[in-house]
C-alpha atoms as a PDB file:
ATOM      1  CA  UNK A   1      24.583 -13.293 -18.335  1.00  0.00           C
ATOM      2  CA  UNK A   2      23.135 -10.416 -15.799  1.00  0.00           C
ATOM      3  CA  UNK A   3      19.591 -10.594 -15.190  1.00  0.00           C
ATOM      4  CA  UNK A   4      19.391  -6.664 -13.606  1.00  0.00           C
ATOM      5  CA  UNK A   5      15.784  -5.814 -11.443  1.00  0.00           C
ATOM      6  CA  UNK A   6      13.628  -3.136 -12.851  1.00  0.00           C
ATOM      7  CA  UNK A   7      13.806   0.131 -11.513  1.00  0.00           C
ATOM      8  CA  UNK A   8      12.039   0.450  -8.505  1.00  0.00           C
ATOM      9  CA  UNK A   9       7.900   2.315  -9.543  1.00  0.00           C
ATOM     10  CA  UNK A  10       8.251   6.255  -8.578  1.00  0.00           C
ATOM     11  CA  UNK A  11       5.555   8.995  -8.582  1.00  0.00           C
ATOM     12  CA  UNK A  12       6.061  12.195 -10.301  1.00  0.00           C
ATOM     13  CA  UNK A  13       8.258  13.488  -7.259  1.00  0.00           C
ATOM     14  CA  UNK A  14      10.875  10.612  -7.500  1.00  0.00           C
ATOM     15  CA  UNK A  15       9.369   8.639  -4.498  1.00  0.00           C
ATOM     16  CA  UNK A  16       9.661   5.353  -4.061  1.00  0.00           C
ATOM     17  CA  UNK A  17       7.344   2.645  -2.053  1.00  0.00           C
ATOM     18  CA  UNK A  18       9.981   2.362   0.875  1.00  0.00           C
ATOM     19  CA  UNK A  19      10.937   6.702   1.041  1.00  0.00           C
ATOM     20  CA  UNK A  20       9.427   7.944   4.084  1.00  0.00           C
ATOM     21  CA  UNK A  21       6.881  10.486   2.076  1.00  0.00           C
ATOM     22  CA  UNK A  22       4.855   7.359   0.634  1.00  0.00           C
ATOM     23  CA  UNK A  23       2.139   6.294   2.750  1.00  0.00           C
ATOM     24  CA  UNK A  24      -0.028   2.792   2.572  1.00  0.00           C
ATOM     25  CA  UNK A  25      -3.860   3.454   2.368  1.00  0.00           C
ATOM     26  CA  UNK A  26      -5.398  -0.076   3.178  1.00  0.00           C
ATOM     27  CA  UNK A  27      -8.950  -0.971   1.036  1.00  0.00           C
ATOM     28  CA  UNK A  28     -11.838  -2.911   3.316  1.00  0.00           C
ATOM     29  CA  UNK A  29     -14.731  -4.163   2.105  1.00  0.00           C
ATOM     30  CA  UNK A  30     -18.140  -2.539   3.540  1.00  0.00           C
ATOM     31  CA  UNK A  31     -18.250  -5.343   6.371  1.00  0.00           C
ATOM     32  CA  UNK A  32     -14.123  -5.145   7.385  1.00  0.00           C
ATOM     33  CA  UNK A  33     -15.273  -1.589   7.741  1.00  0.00           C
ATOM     34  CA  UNK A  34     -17.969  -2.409   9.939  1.00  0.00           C
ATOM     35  CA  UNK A  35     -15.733  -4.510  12.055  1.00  0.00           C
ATOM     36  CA  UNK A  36     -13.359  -1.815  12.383  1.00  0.00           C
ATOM     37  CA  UNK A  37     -15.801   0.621  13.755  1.00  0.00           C
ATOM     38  CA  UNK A  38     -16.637  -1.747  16.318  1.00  0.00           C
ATOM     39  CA  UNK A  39     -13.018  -2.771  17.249  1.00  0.00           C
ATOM     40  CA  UNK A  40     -12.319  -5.909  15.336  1.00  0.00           C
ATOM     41  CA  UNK A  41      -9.369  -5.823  14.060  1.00  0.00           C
ATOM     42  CA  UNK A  42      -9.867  -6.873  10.057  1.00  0.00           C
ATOM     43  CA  UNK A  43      -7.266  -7.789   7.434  1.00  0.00           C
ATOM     44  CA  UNK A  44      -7.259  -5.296   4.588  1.00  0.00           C
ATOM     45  CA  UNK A  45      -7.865  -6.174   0.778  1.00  0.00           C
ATOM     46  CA  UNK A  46      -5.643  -4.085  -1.061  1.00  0.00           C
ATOM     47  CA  UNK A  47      -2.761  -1.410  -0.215  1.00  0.00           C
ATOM     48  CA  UNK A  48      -2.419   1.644  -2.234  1.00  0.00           C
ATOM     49  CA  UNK A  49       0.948   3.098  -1.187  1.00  0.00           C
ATOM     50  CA  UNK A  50       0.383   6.943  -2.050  1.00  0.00           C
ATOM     51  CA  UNK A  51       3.154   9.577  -2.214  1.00  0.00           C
ATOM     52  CA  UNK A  52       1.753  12.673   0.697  1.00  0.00           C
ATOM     53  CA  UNK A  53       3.463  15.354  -1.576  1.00  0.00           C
ATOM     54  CA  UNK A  54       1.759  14.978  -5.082  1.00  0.00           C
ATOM     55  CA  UNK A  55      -1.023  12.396  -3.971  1.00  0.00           C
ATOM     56  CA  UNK A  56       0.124   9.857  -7.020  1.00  0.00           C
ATOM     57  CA  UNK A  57       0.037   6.224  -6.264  1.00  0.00           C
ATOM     58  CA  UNK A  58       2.935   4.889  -6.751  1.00  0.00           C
ATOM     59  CA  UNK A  59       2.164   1.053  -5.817  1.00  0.00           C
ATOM     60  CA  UNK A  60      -0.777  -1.136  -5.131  1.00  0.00           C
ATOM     61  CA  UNK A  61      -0.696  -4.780  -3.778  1.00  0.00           C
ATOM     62  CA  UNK A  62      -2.663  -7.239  -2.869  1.00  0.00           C
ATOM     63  CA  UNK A  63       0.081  -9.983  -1.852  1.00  0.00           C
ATOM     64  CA  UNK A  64      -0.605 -11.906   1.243  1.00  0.00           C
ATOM     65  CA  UNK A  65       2.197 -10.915   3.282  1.00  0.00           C
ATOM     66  CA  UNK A  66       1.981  -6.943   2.585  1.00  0.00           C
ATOM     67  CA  UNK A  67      -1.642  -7.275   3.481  1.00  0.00           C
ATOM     68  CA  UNK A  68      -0.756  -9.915   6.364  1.00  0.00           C
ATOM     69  CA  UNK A  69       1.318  -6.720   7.894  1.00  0.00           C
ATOM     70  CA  UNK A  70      -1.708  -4.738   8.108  1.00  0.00           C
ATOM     71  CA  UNK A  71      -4.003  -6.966  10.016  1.00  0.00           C
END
């Protein structure tokens, strides 16, 4: 029996999370934002990846590794 994967989430513009016209907005919270300003380097708490062309997010995460990549 084949188990297949689901399709992969698009926006409206048939984007994926890994085409090159989807972008990752990291969340802080008010304080990682503070650090930031200084220069502290903070780890993000959520990733919104956002398509550039029609602004539709097309994937949000909040998985330790993704967020691990942004820190």
């Amino acid at each position: 029996m084949e188990t297949s994967e689901p399709p992969p989430k698009t926006c409206r513009c048939g984007h994926s999370r890994g085409h090159h016209m989807v972008s990752a907005d990291p969340e802080y919270t008010p304080w990682g934002w503070v650090r930031l300003v200084v220069g502290i380097s903070t780890r993000p708490t959520k990733i919104k990846y956002r398509c550039r062309r029609c602004d539709q997010v097309v994937e949000s995460t909040t998985a330790g590794a993704d967020l691990d990549s942004y820190y």
